[in-house]
N, C-alpha and C. Protein backbone atom coordinates (compact mmCIF):
# COMPACT_ATOMS: atom_id res chain seq x y z
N UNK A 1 115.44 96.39 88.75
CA UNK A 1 114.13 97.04 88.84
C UNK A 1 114.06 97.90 90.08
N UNK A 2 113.37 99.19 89.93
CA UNK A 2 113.57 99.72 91.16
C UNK A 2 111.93 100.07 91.47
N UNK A 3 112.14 100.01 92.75
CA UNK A 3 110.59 99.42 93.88
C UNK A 3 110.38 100.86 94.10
N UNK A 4 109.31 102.00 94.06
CA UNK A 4 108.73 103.03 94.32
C UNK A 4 107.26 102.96 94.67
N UNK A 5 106.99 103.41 95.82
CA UNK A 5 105.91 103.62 96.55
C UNK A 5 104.91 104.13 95.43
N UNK A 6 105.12 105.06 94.70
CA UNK A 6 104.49 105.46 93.28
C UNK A 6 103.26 104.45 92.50
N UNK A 7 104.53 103.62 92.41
CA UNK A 7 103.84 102.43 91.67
C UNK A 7 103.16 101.40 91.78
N UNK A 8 102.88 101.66 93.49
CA UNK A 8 101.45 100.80 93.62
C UNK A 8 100.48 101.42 94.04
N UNK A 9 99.28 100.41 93.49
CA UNK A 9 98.00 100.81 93.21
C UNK A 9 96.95 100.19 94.54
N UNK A 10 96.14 100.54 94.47
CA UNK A 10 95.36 99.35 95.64
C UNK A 10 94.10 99.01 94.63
N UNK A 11 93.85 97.51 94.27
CA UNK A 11 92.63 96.95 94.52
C UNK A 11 91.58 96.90 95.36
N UNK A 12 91.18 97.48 95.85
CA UNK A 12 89.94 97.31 97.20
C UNK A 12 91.05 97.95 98.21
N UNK A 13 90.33 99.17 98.85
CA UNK A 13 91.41 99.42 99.98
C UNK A 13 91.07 98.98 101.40
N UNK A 14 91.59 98.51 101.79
CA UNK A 14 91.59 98.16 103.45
C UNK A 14 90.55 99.17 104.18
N UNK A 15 90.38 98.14 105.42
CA UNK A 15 89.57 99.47 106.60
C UNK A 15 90.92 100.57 106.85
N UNK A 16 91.78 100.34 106.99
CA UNK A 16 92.68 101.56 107.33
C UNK A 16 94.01 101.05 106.55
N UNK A 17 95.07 102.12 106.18
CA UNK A 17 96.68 101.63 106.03
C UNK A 17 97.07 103.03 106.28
N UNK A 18 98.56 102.42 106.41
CA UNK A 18 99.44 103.91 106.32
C UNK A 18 100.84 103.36 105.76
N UNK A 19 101.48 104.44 105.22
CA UNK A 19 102.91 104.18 104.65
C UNK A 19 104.09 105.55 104.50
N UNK A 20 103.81 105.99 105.87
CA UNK A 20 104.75 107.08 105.74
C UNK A 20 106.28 106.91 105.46
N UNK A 21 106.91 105.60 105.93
CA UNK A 21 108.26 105.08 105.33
C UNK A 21 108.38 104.35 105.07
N UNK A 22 108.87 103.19 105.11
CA UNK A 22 109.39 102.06 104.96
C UNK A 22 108.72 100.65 105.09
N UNK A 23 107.69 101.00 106.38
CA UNK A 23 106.24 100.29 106.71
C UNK A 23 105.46 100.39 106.60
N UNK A 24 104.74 99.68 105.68
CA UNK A 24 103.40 99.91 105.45
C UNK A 24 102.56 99.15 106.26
N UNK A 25 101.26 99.62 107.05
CA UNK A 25 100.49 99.05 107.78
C UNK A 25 99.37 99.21 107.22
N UNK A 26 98.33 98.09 107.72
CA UNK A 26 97.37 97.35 107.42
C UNK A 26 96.30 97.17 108.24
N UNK A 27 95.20 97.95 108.14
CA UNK A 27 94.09 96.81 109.03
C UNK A 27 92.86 96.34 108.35
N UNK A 28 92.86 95.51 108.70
CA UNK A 28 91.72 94.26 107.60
C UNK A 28 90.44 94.82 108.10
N UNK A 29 89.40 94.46 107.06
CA UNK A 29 88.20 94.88 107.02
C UNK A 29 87.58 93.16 107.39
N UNK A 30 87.22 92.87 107.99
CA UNK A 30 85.91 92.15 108.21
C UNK A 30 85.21 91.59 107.01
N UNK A 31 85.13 90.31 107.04
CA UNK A 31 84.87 89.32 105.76
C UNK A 31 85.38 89.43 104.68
N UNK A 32 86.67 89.47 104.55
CA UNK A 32 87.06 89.65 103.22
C UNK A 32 88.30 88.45 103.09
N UNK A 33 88.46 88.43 101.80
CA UNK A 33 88.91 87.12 101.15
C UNK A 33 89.13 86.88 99.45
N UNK A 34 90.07 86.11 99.70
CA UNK A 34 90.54 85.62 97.73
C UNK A 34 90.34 84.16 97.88
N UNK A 35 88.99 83.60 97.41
CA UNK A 35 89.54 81.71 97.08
C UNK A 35 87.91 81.92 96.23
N UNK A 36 88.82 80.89 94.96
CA UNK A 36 87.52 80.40 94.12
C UNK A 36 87.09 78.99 94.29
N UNK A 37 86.03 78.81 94.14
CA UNK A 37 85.40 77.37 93.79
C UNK A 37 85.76 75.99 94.26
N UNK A 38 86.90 75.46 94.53
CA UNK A 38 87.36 74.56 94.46
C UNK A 38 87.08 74.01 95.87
N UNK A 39 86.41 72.50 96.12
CA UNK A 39 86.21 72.31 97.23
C UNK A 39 84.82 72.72 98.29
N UNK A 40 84.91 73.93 98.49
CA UNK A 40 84.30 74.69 98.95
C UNK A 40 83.36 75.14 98.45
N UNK A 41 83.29 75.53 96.91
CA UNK A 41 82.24 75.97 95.83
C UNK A 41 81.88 77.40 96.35
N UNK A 42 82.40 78.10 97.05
CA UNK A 42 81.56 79.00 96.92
C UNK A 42 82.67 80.34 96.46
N UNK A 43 82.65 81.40 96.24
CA UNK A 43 83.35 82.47 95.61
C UNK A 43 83.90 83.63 96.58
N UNK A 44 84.83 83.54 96.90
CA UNK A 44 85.35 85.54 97.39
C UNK A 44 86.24 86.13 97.26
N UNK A 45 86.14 87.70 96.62
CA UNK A 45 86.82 87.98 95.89
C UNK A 45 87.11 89.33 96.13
N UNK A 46 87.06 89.68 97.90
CA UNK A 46 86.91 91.25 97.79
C UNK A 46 88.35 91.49 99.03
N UNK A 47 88.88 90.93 98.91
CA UNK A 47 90.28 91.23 100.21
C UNK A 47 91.05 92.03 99.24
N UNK A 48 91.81 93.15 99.77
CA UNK A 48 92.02 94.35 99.31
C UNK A 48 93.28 94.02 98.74
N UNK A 49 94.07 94.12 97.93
CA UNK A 49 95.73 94.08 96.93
C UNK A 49 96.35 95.00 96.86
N UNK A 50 97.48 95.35 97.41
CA UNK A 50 98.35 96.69 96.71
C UNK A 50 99.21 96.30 96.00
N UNK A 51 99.16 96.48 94.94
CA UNK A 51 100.11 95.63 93.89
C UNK A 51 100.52 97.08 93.16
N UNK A 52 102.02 96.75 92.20
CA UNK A 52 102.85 97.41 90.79
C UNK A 52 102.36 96.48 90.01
N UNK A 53 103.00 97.00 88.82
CA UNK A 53 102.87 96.69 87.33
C UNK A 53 103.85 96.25 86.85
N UNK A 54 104.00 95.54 85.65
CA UNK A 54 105.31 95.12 85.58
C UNK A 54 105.32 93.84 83.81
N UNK A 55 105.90 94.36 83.11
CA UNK A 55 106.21 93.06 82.17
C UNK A 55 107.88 92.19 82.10
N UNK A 56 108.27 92.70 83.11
CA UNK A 56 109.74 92.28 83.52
C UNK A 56 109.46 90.42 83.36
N UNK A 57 110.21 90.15 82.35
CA UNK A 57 110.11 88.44 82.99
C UNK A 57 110.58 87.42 83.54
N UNK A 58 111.89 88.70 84.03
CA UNK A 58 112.45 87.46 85.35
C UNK A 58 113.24 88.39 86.47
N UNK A 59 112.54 88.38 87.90
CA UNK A 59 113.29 88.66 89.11
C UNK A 59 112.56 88.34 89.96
N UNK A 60 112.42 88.81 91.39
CA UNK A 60 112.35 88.35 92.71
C UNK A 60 112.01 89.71 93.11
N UNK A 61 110.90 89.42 94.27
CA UNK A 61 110.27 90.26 94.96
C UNK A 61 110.04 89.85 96.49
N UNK A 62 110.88 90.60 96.93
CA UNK A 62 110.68 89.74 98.49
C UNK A 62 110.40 90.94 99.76
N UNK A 63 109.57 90.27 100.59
CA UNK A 63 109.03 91.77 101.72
C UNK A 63 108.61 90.91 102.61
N UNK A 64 109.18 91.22 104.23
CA UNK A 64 108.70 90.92 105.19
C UNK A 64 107.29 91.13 106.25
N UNK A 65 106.82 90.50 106.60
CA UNK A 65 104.93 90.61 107.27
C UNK A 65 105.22 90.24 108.45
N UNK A 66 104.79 91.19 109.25
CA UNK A 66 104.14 91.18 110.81
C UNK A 66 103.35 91.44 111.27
N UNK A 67 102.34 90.41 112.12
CA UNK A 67 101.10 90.80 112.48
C UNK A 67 100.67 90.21 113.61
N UNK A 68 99.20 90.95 113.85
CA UNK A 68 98.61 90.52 115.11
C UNK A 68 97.67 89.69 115.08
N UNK A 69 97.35 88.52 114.18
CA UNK A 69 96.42 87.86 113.60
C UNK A 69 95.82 87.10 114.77
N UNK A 70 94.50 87.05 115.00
CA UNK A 70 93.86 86.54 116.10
C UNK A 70 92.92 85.21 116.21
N UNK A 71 92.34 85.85 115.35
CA UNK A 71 90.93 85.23 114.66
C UNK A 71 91.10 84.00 113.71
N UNK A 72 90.04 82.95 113.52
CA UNK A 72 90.64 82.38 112.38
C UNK A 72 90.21 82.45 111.29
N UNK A 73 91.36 82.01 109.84
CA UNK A 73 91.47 82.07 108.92
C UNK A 73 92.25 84.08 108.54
N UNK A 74 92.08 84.83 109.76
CA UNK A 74 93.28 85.86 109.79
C UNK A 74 94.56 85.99 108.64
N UNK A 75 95.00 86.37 107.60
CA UNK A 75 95.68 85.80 106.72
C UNK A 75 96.44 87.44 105.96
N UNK A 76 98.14 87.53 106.33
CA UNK A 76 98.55 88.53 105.15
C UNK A 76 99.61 87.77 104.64
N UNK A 77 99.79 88.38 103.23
CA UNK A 77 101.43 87.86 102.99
C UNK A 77 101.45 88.43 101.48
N UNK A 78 102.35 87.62 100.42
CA UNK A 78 102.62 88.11 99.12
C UNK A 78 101.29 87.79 97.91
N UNK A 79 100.72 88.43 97.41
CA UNK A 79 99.97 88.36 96.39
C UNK A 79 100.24 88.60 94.52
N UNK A 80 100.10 87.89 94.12
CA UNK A 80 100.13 87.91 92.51
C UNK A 80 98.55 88.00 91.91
N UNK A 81 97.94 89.39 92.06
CA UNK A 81 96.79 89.56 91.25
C UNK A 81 96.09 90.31 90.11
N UNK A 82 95.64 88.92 89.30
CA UNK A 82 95.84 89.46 87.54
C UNK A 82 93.79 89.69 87.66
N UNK A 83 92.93 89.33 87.97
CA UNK A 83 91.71 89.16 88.17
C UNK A 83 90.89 88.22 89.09
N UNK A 84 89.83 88.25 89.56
CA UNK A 84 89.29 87.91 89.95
C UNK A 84 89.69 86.28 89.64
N UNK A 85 90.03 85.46 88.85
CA UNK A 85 89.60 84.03 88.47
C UNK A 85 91.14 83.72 88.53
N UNK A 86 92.91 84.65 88.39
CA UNK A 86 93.50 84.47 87.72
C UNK A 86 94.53 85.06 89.13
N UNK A 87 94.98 84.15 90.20
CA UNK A 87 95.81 84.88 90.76
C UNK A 87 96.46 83.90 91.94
N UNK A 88 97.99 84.41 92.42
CA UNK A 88 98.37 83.81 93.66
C UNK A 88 98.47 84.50 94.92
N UNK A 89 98.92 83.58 96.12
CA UNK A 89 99.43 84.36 97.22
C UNK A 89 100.17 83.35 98.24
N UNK A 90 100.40 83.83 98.95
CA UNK A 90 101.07 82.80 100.12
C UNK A 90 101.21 83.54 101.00
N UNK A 91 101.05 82.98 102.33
CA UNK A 91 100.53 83.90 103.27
C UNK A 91 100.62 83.04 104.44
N UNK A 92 100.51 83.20 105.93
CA UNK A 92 100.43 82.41 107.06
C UNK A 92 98.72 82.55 107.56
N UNK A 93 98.02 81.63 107.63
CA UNK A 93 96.80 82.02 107.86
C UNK A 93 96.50 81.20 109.38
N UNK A 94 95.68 82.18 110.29
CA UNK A 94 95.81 81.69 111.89
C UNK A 94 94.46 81.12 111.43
N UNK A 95 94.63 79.41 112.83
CA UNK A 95 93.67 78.95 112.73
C UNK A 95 93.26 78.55 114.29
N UNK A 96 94.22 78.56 115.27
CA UNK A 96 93.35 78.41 116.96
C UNK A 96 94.59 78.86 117.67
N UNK A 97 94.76 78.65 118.82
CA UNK A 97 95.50 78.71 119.65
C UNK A 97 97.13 77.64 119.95
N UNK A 98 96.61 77.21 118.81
CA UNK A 98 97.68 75.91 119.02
C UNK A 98 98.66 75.88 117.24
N UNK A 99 98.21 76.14 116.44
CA UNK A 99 98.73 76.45 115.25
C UNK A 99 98.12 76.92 114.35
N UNK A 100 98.76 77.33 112.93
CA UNK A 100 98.65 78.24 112.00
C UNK A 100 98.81 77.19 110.28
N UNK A 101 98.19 77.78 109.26
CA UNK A 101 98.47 77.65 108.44
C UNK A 101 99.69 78.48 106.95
N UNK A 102 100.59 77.63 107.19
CA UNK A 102 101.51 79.03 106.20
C UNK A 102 101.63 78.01 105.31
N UNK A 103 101.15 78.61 104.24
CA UNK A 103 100.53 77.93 102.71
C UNK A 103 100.78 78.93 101.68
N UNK A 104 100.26 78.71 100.46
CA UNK A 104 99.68 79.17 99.23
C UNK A 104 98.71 78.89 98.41
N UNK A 105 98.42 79.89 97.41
CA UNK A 105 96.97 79.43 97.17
C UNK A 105 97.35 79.57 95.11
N UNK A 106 97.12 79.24 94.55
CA UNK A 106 97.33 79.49 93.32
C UNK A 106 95.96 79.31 92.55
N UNK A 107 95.78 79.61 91.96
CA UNK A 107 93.97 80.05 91.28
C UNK A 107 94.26 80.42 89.44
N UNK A 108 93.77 79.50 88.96
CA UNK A 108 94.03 79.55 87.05
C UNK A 108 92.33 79.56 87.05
N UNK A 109 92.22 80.10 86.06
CA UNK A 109 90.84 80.04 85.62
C UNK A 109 89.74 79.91 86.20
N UNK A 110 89.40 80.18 88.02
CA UNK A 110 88.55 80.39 88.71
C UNK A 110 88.58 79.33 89.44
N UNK A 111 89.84 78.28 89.43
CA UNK A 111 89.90 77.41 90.67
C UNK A 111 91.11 77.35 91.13
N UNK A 112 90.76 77.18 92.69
CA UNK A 112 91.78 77.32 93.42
C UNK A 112 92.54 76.61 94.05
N UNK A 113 93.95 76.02 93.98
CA UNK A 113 94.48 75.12 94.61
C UNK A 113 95.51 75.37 95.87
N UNK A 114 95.29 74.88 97.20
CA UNK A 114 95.69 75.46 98.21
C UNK A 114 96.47 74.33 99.23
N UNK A 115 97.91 75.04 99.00
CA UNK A 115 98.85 73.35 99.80
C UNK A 115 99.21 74.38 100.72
N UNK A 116 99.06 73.82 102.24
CA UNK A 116 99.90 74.28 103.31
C UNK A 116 100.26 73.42 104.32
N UNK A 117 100.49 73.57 105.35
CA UNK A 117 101.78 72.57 106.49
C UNK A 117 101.58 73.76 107.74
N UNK A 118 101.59 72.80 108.91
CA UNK A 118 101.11 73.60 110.02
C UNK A 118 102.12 74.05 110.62
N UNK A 119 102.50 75.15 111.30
CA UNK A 119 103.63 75.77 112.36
C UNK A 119 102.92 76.69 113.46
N UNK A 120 103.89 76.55 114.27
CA UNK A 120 103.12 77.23 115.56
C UNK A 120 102.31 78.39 115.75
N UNK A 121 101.30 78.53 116.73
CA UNK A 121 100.64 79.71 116.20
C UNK A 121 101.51 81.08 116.89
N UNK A 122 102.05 80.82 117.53
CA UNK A 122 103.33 82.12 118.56
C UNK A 122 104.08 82.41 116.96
N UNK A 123 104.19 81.92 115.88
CA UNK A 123 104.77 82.76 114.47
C UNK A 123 104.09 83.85 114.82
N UNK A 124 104.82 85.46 114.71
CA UNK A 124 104.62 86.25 114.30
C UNK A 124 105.06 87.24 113.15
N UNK A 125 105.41 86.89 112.24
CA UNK A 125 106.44 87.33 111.40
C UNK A 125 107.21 86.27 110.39
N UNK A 126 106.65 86.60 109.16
CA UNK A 126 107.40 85.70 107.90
C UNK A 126 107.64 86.39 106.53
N UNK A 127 109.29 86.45 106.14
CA UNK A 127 109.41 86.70 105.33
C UNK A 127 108.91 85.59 103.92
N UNK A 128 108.48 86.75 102.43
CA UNK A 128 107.90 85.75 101.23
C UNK A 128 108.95 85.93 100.17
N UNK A 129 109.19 85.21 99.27
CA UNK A 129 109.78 85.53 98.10
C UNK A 129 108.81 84.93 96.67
N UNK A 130 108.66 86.09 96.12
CA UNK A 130 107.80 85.54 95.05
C UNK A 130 108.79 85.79 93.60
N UNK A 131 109.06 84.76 92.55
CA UNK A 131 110.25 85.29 91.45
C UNK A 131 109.25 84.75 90.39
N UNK A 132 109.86 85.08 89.32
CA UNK A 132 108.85 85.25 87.71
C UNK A 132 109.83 84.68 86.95
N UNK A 133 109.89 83.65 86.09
CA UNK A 133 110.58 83.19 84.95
C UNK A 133 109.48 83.25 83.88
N UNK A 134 109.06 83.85 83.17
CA UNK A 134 108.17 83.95 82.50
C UNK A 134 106.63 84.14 82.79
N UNK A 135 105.82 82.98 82.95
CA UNK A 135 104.59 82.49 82.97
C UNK A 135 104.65 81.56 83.75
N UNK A 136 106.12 81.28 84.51
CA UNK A 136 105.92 80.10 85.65
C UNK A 136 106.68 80.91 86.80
N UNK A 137 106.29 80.60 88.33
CA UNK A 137 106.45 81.12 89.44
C UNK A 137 106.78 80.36 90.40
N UNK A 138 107.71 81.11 91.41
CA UNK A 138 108.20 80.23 92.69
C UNK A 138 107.65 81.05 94.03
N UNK A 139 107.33 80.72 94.92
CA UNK A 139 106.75 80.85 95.84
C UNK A 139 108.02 80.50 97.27
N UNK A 140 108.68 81.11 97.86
CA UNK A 140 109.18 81.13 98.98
C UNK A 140 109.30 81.73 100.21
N UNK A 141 109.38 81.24 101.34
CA UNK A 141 109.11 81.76 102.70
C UNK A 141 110.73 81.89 103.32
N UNK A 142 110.17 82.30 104.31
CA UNK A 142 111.66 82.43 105.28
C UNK A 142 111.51 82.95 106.89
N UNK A 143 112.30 83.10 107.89
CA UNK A 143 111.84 82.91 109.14
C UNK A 143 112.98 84.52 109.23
N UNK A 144 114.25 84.61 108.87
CA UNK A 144 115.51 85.28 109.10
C UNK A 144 115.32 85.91 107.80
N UNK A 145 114.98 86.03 106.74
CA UNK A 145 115.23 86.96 105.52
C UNK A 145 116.26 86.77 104.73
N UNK A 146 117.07 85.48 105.75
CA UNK A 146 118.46 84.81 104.32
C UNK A 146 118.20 83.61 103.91
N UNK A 147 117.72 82.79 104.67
CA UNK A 147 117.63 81.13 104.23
C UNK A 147 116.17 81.00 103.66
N UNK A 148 116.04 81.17 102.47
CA UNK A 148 114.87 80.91 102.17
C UNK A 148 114.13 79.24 101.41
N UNK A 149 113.20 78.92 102.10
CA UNK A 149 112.59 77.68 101.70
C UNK A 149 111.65 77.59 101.11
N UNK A 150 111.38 76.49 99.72
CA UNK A 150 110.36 76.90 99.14
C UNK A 150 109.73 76.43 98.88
N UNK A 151 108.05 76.94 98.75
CA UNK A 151 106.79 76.58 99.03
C UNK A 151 105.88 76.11 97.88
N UNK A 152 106.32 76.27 96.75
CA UNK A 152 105.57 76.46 95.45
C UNK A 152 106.22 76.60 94.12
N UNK A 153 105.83 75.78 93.16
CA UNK A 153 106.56 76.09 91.57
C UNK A 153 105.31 76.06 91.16
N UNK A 154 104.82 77.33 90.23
CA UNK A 154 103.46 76.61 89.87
C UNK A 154 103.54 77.91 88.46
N UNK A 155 102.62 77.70 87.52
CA UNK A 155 102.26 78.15 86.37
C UNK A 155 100.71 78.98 86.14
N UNK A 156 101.01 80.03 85.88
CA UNK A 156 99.52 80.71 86.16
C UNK A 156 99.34 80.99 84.05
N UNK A 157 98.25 80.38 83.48
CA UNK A 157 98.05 80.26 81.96
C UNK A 157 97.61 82.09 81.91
N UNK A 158 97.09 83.02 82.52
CA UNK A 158 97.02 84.14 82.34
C UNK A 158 98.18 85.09 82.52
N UNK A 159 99.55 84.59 82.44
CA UNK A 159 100.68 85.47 83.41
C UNK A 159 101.71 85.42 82.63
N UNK A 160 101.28 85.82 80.93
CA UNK A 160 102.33 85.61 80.25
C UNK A 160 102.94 86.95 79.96
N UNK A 161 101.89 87.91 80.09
CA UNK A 161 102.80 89.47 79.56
C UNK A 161 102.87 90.33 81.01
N UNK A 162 102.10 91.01 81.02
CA UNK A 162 102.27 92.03 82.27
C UNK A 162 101.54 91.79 83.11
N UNK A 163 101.71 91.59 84.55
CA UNK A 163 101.04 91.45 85.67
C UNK A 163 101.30 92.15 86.76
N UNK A 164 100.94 91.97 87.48
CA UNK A 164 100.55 92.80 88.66
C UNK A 164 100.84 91.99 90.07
N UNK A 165 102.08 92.58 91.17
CA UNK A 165 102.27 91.76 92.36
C UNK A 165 102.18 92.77 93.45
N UNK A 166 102.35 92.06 94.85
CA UNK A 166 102.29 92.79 95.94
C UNK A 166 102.22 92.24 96.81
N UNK A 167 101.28 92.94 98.30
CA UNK A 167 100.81 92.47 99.06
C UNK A 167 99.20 92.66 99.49
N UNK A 168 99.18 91.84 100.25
CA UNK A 168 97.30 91.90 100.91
C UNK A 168 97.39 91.27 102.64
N UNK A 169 96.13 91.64 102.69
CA UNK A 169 95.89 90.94 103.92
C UNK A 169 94.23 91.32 103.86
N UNK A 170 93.67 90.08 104.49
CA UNK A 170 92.16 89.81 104.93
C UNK A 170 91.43 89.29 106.19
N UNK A 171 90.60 89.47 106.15
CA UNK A 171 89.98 88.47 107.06
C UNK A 171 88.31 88.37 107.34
N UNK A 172 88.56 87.09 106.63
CA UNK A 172 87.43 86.23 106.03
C UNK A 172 86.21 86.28 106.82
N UNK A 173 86.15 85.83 108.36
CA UNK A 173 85.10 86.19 109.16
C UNK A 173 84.95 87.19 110.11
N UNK A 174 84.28 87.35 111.08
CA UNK A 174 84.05 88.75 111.83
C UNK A 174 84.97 89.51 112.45
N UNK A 175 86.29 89.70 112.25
CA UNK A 175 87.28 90.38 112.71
C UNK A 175 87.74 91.51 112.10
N UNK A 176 89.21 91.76 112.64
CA UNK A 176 90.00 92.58 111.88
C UNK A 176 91.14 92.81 112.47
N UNK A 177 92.34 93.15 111.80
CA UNK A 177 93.58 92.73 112.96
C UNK A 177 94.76 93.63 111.94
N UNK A 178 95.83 93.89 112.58
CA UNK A 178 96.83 94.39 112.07
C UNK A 178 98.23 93.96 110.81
N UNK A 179 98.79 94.37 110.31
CA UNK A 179 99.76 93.66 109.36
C UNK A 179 100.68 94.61 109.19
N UNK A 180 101.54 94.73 109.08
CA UNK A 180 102.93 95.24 108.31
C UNK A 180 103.81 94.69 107.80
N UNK A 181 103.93 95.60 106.50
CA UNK A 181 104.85 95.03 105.96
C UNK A 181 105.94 96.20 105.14
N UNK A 182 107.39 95.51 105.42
CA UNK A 182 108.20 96.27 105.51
C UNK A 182 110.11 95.80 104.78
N UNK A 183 110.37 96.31 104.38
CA UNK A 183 111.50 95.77 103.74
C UNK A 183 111.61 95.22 102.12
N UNK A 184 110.16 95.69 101.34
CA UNK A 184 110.33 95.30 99.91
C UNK A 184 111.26 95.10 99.09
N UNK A 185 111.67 94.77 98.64
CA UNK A 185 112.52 95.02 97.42
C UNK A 185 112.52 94.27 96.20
N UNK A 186 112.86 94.50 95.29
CA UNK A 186 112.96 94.09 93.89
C UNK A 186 114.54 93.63 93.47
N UNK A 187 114.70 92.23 92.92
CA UNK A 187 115.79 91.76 92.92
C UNK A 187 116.01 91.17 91.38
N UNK A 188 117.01 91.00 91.14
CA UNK A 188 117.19 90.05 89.77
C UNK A 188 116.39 88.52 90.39
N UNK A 189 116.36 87.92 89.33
CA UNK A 189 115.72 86.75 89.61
C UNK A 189 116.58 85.79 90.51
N UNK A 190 116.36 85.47 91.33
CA UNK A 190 116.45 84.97 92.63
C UNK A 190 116.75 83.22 92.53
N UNK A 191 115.85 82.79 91.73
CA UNK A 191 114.88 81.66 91.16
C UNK A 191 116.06 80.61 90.33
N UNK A 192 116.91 80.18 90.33
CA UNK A 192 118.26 79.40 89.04
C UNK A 192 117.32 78.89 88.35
N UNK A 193 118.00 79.29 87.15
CA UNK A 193 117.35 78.83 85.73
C UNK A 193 117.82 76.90 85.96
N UNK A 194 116.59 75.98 85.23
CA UNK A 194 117.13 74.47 86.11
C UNK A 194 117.97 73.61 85.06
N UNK A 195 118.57 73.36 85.75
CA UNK A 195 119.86 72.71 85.04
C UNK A 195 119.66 71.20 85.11
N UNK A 196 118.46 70.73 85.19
CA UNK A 196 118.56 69.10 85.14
C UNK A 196 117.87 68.59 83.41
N UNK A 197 116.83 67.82 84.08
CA UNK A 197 116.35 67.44 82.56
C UNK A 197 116.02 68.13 81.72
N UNK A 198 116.93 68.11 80.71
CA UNK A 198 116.04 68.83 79.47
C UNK A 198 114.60 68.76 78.90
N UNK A 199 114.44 70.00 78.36
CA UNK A 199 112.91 69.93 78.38
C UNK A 199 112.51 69.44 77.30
N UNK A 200 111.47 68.89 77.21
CA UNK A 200 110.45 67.94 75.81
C UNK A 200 110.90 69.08 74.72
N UNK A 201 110.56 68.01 73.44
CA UNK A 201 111.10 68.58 72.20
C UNK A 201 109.70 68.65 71.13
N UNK A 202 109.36 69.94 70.88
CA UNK A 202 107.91 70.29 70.21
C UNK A 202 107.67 68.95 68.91
């Protein structure tokens, strides 16, 4: 698959970006955010997406994020967004002076489920890998851009034909802060098809 600047779109555009080469930069608009219902009950749905198109159903998409995240809940990284009710991401989200959240968030049908694990807040910079076997998805991070570890297997019930991936960045309360991201690319699937238990028989 080949990755062209062309082919992405923006959902909600940022207070500012630019992408004259290779880096694309970012600055977040002030209250903005992706999480439904769950927990929290309450809805937001306006943090900006630059996502492609795509009915490919199996490769790897991986792009490195650097930022100046300050504030908390501060948050960029890889996004999978099909609608408002129907989408993923994973992302490092700052929460004080002492550490960070680098998680994911996965969202089926307007609820949202969100596993993360704390690392220092001096992270500035994390590579994502997001891969597609159909209608089910892997979610991986990385520190160096070769050893990648992974964060997520999860199944989105709206993500069976063509969808839509990328990146974002937000920030949820009164701030706004910088992001780049740089090094995209589009890969064969990344993801090994699994070679253990066979699967249930209809």
């Amino acid at each position: 698959m080949e990755l062209k600047k062309t082919d992405f779109i923006w959902t909600r555009e940022p207070l500012a970006w630019d992408w004259p080469a290779d880096t694309l930069t970012v600055t977040t608009r002030p209250h903005t955010d992706l999480w439904q219902r769950t927990y929290y009950h309450f809805r937001n749905d306006n943090a900006p997406v630059l996502q492609m198109a795509t009915r490919e159903q199996y490769f790897s998409f991986v792009v490195k994020t650097e930022f100046d995240s300050h504030h908390r809940f501060d948050q960029c990284g890889v996004v999978l967004y099909l609608d408002s009710e129907n989408w993923l991401k994973a992302s490092i989200e700052y929460e004080n002076d002492e550490f960070q959240h680098l998680g994911s968030v996965v969202t089926n049908h307007g609820y949202s489920d969100w596993a993360t694990t704390e690392i220092p807040a001096q992270v500035r910079s994390m590579w994502y890998r997001l891969s597609r076997r159909g209608d089910d998805f892997c979610l991986e991070c990385s520190e160096d851009g070769v050893r990648f570890r992974q964060m997520r297997v999860c199944h989105l019930w709206e993500g069976k034909d063509e969808i839509r991936f990328g990146v974002y960045a937000c920030s949820p309360e009164a701030s706004s802060f910088e992001a780049r991201f740089s090094q995209m690319a589009l890969l064969s699937c990344q993801w090994a098809a699994h070679d253990g238990q066979a699967p249930d028989e209809d």
